[in-house]
N, C-alpha and C. Protein backbone atom coordinates (compact mmCIF):
# COMPACT_ATOMS: atom_id res chain seq x y z
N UNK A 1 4.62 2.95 12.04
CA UNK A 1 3.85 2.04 11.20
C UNK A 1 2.49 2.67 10.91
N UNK A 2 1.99 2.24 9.67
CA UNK A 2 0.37 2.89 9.35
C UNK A 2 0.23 1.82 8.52
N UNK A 3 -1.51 1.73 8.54
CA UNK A 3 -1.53 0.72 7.33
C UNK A 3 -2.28 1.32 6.28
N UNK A 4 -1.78 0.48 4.81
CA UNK A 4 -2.06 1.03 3.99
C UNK A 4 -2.78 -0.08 3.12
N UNK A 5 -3.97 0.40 2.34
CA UNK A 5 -4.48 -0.60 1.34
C UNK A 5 -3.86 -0.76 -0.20
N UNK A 6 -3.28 -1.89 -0.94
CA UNK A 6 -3.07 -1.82 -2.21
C UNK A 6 -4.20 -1.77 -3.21
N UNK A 7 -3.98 -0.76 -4.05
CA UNK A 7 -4.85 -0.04 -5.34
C UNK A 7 -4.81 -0.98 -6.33
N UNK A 8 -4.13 -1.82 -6.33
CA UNK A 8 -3.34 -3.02 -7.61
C UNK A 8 -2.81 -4.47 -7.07
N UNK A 9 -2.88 -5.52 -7.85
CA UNK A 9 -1.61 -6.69 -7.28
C UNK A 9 -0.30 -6.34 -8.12
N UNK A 10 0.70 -6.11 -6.70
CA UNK A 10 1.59 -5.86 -7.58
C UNK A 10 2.97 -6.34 -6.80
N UNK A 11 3.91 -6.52 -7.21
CA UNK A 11 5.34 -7.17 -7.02
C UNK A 11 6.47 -5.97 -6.98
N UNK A 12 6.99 -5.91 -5.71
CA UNK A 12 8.56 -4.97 -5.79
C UNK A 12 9.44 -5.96 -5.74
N UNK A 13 10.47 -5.78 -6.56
CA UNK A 13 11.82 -7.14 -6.28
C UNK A 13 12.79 -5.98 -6.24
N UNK A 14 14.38 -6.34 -5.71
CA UNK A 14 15.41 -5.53 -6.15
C UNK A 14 15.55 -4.89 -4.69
N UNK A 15 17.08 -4.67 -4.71
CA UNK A 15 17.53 -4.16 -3.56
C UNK A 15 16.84 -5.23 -1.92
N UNK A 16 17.64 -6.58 -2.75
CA UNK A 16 17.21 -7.33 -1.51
C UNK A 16 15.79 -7.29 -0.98
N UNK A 17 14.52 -6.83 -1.74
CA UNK A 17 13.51 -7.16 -1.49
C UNK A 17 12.66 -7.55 -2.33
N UNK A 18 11.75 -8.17 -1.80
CA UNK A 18 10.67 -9.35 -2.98
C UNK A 18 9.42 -9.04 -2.22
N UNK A 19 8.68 -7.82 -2.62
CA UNK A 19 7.37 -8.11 -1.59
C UNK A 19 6.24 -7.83 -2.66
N UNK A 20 5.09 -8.75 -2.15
CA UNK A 20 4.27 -8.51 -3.06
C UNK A 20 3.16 -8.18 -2.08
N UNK A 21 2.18 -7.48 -3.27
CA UNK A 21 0.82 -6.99 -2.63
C UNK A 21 -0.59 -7.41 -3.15
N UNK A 22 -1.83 -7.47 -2.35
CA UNK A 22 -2.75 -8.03 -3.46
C UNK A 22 -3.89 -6.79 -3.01
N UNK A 23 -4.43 -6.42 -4.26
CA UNK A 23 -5.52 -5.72 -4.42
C UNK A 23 -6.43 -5.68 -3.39
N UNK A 24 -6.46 -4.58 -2.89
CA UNK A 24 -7.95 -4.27 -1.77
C UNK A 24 -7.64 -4.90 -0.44
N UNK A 25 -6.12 -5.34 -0.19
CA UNK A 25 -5.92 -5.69 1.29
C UNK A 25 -4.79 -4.68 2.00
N UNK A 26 -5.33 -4.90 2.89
CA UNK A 26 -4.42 -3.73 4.21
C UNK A 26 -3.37 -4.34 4.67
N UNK A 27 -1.91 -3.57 4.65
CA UNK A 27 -0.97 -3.67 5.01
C UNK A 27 -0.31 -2.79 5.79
N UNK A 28 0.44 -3.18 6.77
CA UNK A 28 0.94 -2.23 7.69
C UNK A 28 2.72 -2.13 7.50
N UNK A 29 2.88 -1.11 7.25
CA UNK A 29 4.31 -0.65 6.91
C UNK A 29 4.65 0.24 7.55
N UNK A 30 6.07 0.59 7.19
CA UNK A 30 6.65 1.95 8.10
C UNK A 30 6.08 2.98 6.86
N UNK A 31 6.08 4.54 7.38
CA UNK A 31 5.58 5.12 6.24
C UNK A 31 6.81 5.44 5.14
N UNK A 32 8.01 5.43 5.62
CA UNK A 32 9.32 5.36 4.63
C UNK A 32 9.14 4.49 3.80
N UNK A 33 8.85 3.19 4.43
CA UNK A 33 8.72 1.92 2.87
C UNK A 33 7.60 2.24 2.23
N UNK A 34 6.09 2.58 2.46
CA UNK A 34 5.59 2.89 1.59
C UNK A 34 5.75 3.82 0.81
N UNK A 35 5.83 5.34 1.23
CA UNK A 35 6.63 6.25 0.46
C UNK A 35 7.87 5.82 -0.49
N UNK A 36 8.65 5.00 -0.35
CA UNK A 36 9.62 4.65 -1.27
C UNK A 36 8.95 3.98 -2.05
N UNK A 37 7.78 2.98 -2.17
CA UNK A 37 7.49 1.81 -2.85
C UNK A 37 6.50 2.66 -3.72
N UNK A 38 5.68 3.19 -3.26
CA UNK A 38 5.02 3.93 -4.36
C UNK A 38 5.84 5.17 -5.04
N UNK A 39 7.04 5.94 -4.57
CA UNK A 39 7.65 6.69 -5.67
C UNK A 39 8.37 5.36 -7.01
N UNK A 40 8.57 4.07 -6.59
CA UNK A 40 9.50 3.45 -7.25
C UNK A 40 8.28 3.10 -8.51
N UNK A 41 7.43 2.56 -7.98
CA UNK A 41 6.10 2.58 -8.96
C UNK A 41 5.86 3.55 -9.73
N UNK A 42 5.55 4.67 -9.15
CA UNK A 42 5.38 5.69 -10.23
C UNK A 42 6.40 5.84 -11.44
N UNK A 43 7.09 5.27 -11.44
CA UNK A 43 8.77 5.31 -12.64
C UNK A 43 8.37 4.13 -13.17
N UNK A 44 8.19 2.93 -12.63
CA UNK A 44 7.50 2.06 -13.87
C UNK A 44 6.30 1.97 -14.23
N UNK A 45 5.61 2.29 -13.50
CA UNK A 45 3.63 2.41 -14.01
C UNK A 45 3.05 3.69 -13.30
N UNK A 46 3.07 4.56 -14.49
CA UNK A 46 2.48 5.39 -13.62
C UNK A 46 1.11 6.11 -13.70
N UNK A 47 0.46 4.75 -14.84
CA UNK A 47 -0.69 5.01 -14.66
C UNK A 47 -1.21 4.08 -13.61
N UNK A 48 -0.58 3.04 -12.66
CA UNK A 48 -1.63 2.34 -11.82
C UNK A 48 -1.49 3.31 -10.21
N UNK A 49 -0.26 4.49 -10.56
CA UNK A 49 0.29 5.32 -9.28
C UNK A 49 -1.05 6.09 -8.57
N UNK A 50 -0.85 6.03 -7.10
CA UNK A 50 -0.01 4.92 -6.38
C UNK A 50 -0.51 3.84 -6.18
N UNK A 51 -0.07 3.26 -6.11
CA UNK A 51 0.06 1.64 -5.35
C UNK A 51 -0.61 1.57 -4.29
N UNK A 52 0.27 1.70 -3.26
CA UNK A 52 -0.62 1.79 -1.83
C UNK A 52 -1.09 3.26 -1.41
N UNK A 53 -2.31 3.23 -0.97
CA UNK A 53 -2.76 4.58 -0.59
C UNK A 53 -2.69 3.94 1.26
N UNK A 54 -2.67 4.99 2.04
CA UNK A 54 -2.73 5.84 3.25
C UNK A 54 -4.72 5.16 4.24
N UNK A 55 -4.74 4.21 5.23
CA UNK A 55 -6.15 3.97 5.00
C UNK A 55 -6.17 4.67 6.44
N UNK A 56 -7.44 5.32 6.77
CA UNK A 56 -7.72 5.86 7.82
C UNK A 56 -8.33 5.09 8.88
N UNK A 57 -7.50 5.09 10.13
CA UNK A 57 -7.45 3.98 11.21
C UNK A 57 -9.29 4.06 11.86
N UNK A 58 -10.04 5.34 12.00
CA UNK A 58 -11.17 6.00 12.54
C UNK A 58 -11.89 5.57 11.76
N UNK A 59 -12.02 5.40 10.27
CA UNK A 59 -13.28 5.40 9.35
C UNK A 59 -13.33 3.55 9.35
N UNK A 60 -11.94 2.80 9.58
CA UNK A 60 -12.31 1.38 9.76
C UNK A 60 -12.85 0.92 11.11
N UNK A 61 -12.54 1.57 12.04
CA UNK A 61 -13.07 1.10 13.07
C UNK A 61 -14.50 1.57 13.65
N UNK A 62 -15.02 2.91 12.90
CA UNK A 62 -16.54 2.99 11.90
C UNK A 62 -17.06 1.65 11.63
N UNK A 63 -16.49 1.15 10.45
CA UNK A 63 -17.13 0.33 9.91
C UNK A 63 -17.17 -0.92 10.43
N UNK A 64 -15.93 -1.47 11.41
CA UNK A 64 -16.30 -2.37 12.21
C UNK A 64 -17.76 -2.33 12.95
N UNK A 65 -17.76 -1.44 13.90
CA UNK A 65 -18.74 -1.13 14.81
C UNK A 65 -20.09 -1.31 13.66
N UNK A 66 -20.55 -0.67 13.03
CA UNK A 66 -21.75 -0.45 12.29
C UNK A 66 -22.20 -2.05 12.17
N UNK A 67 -21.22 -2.51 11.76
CA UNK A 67 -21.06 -4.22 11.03
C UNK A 67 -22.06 -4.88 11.89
């Protein structure tokens, strides 16, 4: 699992899944589903590609602390 932030609100349906995402929040996935979910994006929008980016676990818990 890693978590990742969505770049967009956006909706995957199909192949038995319905998941949606909302802009600027962190989600934790396996890195296979994200990797699949943003190649599937890039084939229908690929100017909002990618979708979810990769968030670094060290630079949030930075910014906790500072807080």
């Amino acid at each position: 699992m890693a978590k990742y932030k969505a770049t967009s609100n956006v909706v995957f349906t199909g192949d038995e899944l319905d998941q949606s995402f909302i802009e600027d929040e962190i989600y934790d996935l396996p890195v296979k589903t994200a990797d699949d979910l943003n190649n599937r994006g890039a084939l229908s929008h690929p100017e909002l590609s990618p979708f979810l980016v990769r968030v670094d676990n060290k630079k949030e818990e930075t910014e906790e602390v500072e807080k």
